[in-house]
Protein backbone atom coordinates (compact mmCIF):
# COMPACT_ATOMS: atom_id res chain seq x y z
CA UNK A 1 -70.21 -21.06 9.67
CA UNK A 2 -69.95 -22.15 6.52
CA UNK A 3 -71.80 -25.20 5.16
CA UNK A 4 -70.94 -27.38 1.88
CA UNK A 5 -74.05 -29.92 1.06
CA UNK A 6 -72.71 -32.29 -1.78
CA UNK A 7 -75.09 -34.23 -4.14
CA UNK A 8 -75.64 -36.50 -6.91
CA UNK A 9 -73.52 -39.16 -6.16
CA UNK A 10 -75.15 -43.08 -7.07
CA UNK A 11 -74.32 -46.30 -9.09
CA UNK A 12 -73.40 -45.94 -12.89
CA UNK A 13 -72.04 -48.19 -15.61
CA UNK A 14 -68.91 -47.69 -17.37
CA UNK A 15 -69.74 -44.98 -19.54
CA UNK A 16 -72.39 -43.63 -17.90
CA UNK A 17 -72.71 -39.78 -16.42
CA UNK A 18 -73.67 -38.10 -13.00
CA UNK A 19 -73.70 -34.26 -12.39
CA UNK A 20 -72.50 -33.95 -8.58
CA UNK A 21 -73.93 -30.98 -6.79
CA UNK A 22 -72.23 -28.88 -4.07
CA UNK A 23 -74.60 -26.20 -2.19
CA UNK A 24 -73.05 -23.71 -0.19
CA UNK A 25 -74.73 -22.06 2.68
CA UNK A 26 -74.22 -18.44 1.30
CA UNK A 27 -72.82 -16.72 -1.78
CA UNK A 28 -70.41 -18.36 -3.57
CA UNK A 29 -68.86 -15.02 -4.83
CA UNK A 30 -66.96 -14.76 -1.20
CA UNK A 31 -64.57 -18.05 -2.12
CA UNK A 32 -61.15 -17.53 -3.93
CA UNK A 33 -61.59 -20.94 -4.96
CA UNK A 34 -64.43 -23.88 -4.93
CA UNK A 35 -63.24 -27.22 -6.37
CA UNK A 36 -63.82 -31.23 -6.29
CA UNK A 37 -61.53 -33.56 -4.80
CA UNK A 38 -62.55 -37.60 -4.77
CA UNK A 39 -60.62 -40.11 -2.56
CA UNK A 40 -60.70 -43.92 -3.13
CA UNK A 41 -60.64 -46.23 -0.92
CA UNK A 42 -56.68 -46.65 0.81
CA UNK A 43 -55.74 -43.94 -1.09
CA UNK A 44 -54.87 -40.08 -0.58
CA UNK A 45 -57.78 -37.45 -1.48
CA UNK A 46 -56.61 -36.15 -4.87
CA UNK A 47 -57.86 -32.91 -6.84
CA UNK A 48 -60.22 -33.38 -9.65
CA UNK A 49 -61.41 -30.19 -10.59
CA UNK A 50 -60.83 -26.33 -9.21
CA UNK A 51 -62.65 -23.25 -10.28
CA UNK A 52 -61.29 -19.51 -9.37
CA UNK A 53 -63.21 -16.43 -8.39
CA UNK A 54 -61.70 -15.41 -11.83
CA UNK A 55 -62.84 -18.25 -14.19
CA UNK A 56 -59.83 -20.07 -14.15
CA UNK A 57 -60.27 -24.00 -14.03
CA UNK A 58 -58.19 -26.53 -13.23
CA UNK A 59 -58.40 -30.58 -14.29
CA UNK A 60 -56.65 -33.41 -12.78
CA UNK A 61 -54.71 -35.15 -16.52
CA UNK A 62 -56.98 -38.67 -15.36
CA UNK A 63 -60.47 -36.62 -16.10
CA UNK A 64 -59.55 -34.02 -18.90
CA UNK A 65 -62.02 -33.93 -21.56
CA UNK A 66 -64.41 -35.90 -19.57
CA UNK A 67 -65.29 -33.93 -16.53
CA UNK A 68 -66.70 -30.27 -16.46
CA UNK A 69 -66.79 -28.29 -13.51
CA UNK A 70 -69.26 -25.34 -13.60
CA UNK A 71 -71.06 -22.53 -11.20
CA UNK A 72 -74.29 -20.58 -10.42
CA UNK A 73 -73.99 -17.61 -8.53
CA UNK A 74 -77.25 -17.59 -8.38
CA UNK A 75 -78.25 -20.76 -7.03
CA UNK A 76 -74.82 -20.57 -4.93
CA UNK A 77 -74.10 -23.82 -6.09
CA UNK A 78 -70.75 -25.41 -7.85
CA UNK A 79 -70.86 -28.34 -10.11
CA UNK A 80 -69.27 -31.26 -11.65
CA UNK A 81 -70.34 -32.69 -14.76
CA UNK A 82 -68.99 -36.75 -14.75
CA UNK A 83 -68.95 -38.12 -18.50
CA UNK A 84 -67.63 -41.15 -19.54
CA UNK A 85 -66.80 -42.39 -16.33
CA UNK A 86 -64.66 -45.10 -15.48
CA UNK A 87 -64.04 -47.53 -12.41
CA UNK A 88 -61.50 -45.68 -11.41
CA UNK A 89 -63.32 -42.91 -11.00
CA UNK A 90 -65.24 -44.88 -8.15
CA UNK A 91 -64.37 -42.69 -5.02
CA UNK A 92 -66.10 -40.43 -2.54
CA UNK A 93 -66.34 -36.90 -3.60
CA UNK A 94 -65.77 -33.76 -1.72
CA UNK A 95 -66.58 -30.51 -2.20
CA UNK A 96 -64.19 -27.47 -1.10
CA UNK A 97 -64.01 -23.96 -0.90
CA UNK A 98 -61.41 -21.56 0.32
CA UNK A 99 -61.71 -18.15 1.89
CA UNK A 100 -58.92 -15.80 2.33
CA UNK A 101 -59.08 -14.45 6.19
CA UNK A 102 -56.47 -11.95 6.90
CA UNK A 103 -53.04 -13.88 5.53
CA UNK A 104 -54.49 -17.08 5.78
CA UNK A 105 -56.15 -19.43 3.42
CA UNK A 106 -59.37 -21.24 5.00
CA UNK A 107 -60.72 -24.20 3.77
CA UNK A 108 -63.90 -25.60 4.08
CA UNK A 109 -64.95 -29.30 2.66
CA UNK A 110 -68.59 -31.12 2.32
CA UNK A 111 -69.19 -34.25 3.59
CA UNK A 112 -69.44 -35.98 0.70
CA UNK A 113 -71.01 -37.80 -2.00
CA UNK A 114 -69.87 -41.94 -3.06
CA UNK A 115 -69.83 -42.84 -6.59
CA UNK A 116 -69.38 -45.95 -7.81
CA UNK A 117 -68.99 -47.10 -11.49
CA UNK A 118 -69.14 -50.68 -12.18
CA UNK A 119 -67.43 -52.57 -15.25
């Protein structure tokens, strides 16, 4: 039922910045937590960035002080500000949300967005 459309992925230099988009189908205000997770190729998905109902956020230490992650009830849509960037960084992106239903946690991920940063 719920739906996570990720955006703003592309090709950037070294240095270079891309704000990555994540739309949910209803209000975001329903989700304990909404975050960012990015896996690289051969490697395990990893956390990059969590945001609580509550205003708490979360960095992974490899993106501290260069990535921002951000929200719009509004617009029902989670970001992630990408400064500085790095080819290590290069990785598919997800976007996630969890619900609490009864005593369980649900998650829910997008499909995805690629970024790549060249050297």
């Amino acid at each position: 039922q719920v739906q996570l459309v990720e955006s703003g992925g592309g090709l950037v230099q070294t240095g270079g910045s891309l704000r990555l988009s994540c739309a949910a189908s209803g209000s975001i205000l329903r989700f304990v937590r909404m975050g960012w997770y990015r896996q690289a190729p051969g490697a395990q998905r990893e956390l990059v960035a969590t945001l609580t109902s509550g205003g708490s956020t979360n960095y992974a230490d490899s993106v501290k002080g260069r990535f921002t992650i951000s929200r719009d009830n509004v617009k029902n849509t989670v970001y992630l500000q990408m400064d500085s960037l790095k080819p290590e960084d290069t990785a598919v992106y997800y976007c996630n949300a969890d619900l609490i239903s009864a005593v369980r946690v649900v998650s829910h991920w997008g499909q995805g967005t690629q970024v790549t940063v060249s050297s």
